[in-house]
N, C-alpha and C. Protein backbone atom coordinates (compact mmCIF):
# COMPACT_ATOMS: atom_id res chain seq x y z
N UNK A 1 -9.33 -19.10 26.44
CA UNK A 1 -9.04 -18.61 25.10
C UNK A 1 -7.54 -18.37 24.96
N UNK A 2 -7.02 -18.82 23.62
CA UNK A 2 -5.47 -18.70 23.76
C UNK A 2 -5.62 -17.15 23.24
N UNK A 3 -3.95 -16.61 23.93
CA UNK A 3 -3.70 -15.27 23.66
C UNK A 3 -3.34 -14.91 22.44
N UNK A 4 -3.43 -13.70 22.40
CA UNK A 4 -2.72 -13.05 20.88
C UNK A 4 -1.95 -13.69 20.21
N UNK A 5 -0.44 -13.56 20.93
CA UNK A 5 0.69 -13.77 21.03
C UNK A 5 0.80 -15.39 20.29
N UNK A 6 0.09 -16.17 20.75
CA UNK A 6 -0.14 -17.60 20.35
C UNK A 6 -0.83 -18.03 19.35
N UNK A 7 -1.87 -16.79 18.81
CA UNK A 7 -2.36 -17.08 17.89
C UNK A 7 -1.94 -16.86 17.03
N UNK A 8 -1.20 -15.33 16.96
CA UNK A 8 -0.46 -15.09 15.82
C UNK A 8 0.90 -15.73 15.38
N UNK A 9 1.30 -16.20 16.05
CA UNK A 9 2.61 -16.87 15.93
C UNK A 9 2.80 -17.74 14.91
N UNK A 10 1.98 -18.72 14.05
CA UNK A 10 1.93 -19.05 12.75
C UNK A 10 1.61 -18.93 11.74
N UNK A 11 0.66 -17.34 11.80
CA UNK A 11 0.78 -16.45 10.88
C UNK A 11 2.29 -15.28 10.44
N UNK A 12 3.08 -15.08 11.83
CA UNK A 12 3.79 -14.48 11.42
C UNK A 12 4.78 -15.30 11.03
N UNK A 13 5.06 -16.65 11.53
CA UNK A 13 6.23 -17.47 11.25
C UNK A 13 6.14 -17.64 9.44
N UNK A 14 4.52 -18.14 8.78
CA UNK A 14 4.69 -18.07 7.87
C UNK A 14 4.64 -16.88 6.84
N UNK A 15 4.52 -15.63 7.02
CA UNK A 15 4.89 -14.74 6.83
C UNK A 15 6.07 -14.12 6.38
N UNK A 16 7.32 -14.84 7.38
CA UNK A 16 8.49 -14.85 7.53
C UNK A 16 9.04 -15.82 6.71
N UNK A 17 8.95 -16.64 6.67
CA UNK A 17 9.45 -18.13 5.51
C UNK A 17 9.26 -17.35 3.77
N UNK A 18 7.55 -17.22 3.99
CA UNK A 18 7.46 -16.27 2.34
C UNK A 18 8.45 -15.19 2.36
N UNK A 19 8.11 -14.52 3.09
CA UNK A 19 9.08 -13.24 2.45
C UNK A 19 10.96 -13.69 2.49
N UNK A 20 11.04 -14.95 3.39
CA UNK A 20 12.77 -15.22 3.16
C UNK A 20 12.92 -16.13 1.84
N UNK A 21 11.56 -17.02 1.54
CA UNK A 21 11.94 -17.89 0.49
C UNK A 21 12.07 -16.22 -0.98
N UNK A 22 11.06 -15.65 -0.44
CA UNK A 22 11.16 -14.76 -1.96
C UNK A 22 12.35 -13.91 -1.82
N UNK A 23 12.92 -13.68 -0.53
CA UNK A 23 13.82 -12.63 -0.53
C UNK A 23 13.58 -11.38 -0.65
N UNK A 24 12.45 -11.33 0.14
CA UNK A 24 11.69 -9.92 0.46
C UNK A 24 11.50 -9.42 1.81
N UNK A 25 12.07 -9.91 2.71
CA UNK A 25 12.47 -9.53 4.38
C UNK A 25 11.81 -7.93 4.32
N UNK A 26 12.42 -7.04 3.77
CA UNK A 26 12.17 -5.46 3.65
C UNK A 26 10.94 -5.22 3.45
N UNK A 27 10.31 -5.42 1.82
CA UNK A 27 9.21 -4.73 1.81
C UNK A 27 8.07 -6.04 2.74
N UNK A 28 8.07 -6.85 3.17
CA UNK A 28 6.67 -7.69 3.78
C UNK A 28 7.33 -6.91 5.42
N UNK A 29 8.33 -6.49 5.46
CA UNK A 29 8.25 -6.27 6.85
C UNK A 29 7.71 -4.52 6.69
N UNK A 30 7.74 -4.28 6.01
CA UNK A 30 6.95 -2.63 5.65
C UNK A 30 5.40 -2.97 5.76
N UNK A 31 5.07 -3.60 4.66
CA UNK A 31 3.44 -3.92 4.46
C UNK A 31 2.94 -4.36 5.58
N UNK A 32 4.19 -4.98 6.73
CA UNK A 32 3.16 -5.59 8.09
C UNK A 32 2.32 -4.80 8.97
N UNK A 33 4.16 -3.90 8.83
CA UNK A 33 3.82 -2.51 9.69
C UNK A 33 2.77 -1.70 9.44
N UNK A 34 2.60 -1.50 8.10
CA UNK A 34 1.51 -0.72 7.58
C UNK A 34 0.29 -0.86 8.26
N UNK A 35 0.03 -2.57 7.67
CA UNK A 35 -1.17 -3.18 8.26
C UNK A 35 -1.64 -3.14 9.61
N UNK A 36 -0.61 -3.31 10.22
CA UNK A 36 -0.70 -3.19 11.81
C UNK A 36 -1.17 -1.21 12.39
N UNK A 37 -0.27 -0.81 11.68
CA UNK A 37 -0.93 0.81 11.81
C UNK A 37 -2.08 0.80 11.63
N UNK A 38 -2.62 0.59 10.27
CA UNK A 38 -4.36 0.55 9.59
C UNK A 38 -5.23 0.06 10.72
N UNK A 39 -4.91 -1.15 11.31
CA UNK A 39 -6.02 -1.36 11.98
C UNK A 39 -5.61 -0.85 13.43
N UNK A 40 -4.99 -0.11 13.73
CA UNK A 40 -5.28 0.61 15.44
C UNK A 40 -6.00 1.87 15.19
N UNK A 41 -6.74 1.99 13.79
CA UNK A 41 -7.59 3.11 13.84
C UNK A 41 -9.35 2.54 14.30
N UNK A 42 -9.62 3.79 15.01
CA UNK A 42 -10.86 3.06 15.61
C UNK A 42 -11.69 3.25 15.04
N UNK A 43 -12.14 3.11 13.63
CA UNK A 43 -13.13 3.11 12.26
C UNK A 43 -12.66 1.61 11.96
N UNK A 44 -11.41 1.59 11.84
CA UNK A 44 -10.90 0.04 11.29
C UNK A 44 -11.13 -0.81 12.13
N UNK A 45 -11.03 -0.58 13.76
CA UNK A 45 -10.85 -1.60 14.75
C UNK A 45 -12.48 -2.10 14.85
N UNK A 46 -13.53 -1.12 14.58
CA UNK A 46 -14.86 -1.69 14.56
C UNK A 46 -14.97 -2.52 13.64
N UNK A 47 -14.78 -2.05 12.02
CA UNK A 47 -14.68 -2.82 11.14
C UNK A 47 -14.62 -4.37 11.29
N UNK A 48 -13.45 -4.78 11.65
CA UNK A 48 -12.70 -5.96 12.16
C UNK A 48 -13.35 -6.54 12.76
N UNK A 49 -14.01 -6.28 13.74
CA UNK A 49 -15.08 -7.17 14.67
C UNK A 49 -16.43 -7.08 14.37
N UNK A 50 -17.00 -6.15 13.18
CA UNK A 50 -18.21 -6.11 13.06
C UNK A 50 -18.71 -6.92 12.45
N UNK A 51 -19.32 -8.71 12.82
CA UNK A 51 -20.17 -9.20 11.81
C UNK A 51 -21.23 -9.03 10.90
N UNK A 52 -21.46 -7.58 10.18
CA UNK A 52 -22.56 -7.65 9.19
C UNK A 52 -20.94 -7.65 8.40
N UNK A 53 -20.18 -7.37 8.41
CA UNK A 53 -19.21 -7.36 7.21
C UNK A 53 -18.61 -8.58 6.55
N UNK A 54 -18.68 -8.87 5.64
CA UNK A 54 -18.13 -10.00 5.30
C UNK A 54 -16.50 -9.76 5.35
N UNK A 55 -16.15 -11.04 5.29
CA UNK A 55 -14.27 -11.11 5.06
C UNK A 55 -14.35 -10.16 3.54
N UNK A 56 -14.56 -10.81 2.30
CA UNK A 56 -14.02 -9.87 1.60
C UNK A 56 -14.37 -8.32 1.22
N UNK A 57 -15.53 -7.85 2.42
CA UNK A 57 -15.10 -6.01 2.62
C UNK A 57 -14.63 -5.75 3.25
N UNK A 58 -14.32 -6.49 4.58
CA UNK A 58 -13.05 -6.30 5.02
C UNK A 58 -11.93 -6.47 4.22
N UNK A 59 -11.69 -7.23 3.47
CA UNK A 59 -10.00 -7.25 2.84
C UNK A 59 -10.25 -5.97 2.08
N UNK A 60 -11.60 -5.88 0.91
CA UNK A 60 -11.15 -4.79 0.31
C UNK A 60 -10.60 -3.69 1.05
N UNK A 61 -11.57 -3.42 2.00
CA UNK A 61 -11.19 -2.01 2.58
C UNK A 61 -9.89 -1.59 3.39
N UNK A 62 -9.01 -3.22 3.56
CA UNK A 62 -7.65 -3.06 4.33
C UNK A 62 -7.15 -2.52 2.77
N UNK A 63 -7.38 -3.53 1.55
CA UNK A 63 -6.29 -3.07 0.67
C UNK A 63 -6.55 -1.69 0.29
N UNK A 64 -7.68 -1.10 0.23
CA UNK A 64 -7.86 0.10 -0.29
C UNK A 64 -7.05 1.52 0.55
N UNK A 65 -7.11 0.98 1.69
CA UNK A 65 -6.43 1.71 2.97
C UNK A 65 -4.84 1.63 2.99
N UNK A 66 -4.15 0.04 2.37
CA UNK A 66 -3.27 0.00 2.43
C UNK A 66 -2.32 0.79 1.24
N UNK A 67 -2.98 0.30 0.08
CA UNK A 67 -2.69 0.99 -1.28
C UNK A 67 -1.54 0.26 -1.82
N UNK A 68 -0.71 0.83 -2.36
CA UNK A 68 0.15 0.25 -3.05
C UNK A 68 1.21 -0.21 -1.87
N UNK A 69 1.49 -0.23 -0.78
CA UNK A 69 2.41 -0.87 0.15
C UNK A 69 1.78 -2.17 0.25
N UNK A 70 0.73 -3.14 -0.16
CA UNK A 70 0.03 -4.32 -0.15
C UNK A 70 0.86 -5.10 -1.49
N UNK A 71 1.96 -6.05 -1.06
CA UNK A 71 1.98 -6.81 -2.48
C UNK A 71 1.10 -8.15 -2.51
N UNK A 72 1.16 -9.17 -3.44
CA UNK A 72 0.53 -10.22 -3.89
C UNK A 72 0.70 -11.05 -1.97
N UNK A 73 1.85 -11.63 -1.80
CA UNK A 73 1.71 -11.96 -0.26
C UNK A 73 0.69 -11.58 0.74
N UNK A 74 0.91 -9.73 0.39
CA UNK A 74 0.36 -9.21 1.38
C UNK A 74 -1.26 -9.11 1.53
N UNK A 75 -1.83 -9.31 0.29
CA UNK A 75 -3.27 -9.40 0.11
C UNK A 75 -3.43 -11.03 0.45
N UNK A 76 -2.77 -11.79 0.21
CA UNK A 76 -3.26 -13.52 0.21
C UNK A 76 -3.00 -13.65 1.95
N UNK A 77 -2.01 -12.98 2.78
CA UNK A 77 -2.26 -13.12 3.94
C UNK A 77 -3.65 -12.22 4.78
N UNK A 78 -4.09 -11.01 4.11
CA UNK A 78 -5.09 -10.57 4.77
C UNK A 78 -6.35 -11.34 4.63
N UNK A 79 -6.13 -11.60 3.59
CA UNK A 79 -7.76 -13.01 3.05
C UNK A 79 -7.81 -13.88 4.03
N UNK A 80 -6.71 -14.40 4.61
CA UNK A 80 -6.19 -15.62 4.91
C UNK A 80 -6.70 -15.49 6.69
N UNK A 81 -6.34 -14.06 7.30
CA UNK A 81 -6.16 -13.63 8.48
C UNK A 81 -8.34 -12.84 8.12
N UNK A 82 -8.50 -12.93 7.08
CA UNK A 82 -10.13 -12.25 7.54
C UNK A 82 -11.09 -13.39 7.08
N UNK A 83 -10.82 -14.55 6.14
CA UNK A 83 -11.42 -16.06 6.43
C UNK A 83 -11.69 -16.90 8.24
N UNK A 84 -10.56 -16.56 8.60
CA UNK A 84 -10.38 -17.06 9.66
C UNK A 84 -10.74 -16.21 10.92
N UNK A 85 -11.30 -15.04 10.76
CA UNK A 85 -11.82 -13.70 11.65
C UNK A 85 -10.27 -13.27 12.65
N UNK A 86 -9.15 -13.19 12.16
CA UNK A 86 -7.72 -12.89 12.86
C UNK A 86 -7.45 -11.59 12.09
N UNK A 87 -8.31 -10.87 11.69
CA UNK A 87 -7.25 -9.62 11.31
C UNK A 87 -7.00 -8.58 12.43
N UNK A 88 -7.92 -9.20 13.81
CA UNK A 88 -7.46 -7.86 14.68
C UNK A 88 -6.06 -8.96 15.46
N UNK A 89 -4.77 -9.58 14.46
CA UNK A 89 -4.07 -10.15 15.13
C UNK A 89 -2.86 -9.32 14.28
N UNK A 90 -3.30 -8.62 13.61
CA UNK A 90 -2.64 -7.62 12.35
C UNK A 90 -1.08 -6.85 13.33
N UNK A 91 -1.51 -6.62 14.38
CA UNK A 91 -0.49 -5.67 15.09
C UNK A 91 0.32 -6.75 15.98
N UNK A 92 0.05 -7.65 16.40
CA UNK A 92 0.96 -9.10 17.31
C UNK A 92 1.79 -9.41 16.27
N UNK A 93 0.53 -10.07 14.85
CA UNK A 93 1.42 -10.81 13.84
C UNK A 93 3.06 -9.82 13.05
N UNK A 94 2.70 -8.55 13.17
CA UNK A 94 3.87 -7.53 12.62
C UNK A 94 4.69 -7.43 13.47
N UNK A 95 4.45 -7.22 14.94
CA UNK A 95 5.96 -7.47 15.81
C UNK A 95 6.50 -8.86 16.07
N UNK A 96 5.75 -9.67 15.74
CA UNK A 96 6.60 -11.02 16.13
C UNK A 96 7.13 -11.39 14.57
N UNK A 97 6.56 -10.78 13.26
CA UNK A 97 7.51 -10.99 12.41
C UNK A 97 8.39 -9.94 12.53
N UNK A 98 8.73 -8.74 12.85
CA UNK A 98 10.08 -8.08 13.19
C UNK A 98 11.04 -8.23 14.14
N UNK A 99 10.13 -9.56 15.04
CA UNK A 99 11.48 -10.23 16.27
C UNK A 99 12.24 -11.54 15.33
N UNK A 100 11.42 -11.95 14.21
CA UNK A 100 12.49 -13.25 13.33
C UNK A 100 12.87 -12.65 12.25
N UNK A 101 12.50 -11.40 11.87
CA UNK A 101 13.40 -10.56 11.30
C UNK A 101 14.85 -10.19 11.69
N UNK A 102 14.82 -9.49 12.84
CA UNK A 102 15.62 -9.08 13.56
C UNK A 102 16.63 -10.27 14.27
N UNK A 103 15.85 -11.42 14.58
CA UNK A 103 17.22 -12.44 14.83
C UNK A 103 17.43 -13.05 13.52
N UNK A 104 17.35 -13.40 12.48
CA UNK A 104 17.71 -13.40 11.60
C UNK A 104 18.46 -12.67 10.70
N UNK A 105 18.49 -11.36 11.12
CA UNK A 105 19.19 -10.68 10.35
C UNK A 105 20.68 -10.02 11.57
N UNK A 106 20.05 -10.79 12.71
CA UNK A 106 21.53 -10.59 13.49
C UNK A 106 21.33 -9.17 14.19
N UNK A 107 20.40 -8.39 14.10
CA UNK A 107 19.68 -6.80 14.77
C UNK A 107 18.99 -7.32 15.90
N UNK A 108 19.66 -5.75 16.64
CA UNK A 108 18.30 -5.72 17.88
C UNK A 108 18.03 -4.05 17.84
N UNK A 109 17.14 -3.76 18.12
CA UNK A 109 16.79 -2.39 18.82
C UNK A 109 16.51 -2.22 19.65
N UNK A 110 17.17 -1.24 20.19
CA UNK A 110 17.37 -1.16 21.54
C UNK A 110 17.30 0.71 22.01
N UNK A 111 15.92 0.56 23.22
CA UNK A 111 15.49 1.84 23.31
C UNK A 111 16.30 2.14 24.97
N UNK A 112 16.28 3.25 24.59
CA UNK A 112 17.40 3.96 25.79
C UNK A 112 16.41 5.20 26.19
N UNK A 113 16.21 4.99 27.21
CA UNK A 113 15.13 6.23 27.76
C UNK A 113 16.28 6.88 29.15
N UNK A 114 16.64 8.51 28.92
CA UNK A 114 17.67 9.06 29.28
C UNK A 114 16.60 10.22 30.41
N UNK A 115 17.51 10.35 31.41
CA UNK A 115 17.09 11.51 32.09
C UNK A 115 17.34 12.71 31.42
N UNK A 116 18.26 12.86 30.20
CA UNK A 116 18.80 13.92 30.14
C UNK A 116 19.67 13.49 28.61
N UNK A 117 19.86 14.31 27.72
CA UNK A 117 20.16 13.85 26.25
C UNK A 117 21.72 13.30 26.62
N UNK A 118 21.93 12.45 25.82
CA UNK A 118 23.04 11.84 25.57
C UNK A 118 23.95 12.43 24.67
N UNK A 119 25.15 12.45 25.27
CA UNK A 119 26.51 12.81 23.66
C UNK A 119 26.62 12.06 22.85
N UNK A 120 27.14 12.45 21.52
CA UNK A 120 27.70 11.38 20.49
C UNK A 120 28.48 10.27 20.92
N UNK A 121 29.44 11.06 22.19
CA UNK A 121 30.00 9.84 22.59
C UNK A 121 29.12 8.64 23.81
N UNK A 122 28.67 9.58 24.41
CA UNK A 122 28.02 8.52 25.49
C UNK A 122 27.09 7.74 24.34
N UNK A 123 26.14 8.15 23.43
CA UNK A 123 25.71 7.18 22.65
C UNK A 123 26.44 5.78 22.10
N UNK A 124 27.85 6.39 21.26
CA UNK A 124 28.61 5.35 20.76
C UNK A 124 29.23 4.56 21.87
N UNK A 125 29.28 4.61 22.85
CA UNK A 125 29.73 3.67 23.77
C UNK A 125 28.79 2.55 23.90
N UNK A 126 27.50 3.61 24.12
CA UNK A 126 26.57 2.31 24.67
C UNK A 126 25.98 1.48 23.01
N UNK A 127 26.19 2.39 22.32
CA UNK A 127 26.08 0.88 21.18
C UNK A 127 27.16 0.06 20.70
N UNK A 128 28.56 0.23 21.33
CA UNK A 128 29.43 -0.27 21.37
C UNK A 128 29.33 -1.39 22.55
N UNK A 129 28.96 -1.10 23.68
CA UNK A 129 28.56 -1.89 24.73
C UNK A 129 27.31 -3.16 24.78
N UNK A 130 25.97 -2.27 24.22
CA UNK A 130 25.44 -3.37 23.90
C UNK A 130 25.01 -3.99 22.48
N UNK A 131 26.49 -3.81 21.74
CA UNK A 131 26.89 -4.71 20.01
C UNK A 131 27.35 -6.07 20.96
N UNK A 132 28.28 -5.42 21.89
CA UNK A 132 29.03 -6.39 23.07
C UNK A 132 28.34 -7.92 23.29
N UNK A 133 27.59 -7.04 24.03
CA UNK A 133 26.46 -7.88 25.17
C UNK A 133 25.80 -8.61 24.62
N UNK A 134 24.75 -8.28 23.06
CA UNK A 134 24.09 -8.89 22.55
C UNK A 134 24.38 -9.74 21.33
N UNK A 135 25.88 -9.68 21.25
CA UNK A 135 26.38 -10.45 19.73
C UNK A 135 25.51 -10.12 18.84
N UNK A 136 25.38 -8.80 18.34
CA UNK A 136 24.38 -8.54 17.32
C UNK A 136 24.81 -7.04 17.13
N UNK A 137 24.74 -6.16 15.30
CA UNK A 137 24.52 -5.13 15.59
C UNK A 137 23.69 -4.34 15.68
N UNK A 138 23.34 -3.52 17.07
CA UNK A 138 22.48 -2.56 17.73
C UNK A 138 22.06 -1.26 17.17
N UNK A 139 20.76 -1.18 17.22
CA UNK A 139 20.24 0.20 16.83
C UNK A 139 19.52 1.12 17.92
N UNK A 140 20.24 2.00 18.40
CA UNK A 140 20.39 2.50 19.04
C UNK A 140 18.66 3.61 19.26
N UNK A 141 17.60 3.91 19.90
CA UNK A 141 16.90 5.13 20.34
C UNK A 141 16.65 5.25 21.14
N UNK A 142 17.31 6.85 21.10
CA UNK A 142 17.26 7.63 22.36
C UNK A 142 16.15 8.51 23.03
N UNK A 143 15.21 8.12 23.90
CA UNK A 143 14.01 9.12 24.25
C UNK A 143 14.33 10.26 25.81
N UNK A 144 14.32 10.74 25.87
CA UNK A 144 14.46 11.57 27.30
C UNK A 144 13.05 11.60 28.14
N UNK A 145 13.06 11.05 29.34
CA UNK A 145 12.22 11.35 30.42
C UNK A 145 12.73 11.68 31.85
N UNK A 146 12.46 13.05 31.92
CA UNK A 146 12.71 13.79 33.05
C UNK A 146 12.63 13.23 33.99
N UNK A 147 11.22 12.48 34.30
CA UNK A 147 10.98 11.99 35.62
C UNK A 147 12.24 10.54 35.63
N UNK A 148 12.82 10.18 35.58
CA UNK A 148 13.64 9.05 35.77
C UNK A 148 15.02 9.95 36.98
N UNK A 149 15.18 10.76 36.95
CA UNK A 149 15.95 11.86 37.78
C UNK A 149 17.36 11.86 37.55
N UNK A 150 17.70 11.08 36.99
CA UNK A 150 18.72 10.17 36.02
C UNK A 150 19.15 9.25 36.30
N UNK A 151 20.38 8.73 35.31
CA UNK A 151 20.36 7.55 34.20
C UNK A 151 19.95 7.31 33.33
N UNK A 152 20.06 5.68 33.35
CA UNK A 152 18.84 5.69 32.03
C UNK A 152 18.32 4.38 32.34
N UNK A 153 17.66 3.63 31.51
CA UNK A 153 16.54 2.36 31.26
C UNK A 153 16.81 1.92 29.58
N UNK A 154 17.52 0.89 29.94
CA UNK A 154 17.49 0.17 28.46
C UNK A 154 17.16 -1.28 28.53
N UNK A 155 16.18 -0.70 27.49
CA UNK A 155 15.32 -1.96 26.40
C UNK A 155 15.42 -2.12 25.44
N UNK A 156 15.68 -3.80 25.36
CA UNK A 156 15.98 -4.53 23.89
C UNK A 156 15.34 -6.07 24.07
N UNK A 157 13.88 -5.82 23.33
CA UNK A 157 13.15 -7.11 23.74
C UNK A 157 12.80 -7.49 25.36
N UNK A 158 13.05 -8.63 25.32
CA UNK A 158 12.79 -8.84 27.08
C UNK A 158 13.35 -8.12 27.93
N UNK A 159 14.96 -8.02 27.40
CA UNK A 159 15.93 -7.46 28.72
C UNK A 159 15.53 -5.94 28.62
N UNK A 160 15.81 -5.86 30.04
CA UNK A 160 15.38 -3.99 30.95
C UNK A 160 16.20 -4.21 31.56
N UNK A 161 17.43 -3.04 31.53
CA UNK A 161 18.06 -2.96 32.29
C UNK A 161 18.67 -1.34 33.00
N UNK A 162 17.77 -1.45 34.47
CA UNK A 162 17.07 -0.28 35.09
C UNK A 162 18.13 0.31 35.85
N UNK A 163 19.19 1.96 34.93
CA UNK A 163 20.17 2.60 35.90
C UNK A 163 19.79 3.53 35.93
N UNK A 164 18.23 3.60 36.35
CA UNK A 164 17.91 5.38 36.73
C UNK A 164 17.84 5.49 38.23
N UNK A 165 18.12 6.24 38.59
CA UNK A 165 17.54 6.97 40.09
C UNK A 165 16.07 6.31 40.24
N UNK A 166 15.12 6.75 39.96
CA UNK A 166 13.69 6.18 40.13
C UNK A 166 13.72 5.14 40.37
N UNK A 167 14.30 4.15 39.43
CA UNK A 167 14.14 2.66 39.37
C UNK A 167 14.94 2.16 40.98
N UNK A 168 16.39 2.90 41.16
CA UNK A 168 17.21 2.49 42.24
C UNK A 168 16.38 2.82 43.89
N UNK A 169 15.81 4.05 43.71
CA UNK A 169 14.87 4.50 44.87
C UNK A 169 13.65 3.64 44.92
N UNK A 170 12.81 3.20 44.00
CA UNK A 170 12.00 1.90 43.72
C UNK A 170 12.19 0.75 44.78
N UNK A 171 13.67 0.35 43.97
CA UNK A 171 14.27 -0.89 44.79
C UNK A 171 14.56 -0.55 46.32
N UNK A 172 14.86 0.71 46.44
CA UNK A 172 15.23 0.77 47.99
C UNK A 172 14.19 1.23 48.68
N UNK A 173 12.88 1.36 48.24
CA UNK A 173 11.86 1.36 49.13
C UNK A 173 11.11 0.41 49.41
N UNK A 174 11.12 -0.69 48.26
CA UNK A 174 10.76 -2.10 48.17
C UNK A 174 11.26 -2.75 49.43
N UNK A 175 12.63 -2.84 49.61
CA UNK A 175 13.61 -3.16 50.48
C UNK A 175 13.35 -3.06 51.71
N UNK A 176 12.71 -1.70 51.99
CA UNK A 176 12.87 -1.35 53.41
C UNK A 176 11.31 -1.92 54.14
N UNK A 177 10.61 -1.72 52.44
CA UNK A 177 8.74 -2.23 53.05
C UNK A 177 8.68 -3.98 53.01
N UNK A 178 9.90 -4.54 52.87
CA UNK A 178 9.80 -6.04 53.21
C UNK A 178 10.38 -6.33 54.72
């Protein structure tokens, strides 16, 4: 069976084309999100897979849930995604349209998980550093986890790049058990 990731990928690509031909990048990338929230509820997630339901009580009940964040797009893609039994692809299809969002619009976000809170300045460096790195401008969030003992761990898409204590003690126990 092909994965998520593969399935959704030409739902979100065309997703992405509509909302650039209309020039609506913003709100279809809102309504995705939405959608993608709606169904990680576990009333909705049964819904979705339950065959006594037809596709269109399922759509109603996404749009009724969604409300007015659903435009004309956004209802013709849920029809489209509950004809075809893909609406539990609702949460893949919304982040892979916010990764051709995001290279398209020249953004990355980029999460920084800190042993310990960061300054204004240590922040502005590192989004000065990785505006750098990634030829793009960076949006910076900052989470704190104690257990890392410090440093930090930054993620932006694929790249991880691991300067905590934990991660370095990791590697040097790896090391010693080879």
């Amino acid at each position: 069976m092909a994965e998520n990731s593969t399935l959704a990928r030409p739902y979100a690509k065309a997703a992405f084309e509509a909302a650039l031909q209309l020039k609506q990048l913003e709100p279809w990338s809102k309504q995705l999100a939405i959608l993608a929230s709606i169904s990680q509820y576990e009333k909705v997630k049964l819904l979705i897979v339950n065959p006594e339901f037809s596709a269109a009580n399922k759509v109603e009940t996404l749009k009724q849930l969604a409300g007015e964040a659903l435009n004309e797009g956004g209802t013709n893609l849920v029809n489209v995604l509950a004809e075809n039994r893909r609406l539990a692809l609702l949460v893949e299809i919304s982040q892979q349209f916010q990764a051709l969002k995001a290279e398209h619009e020249k953004t990355a976000n980029v999460l920084v998980t800190s042993a310990f809170s960061l300054s204004d300045s240590q922040q502005k460096m590192l989004v000065e550093k990785m505006t750098a790195k990634l030829s793009r401008e960076v949006q910076v969030t900052v989470e704190i986890d104690e257990s890392l003992l410090g440093g930090v761990v930054i993620r932006s898409g694929d790249m991880v790049i691991d300067g905590s204590v934990r991660g370095k003690l990791a590697k040097l126990a790896e090391a010693m058990n080879s």
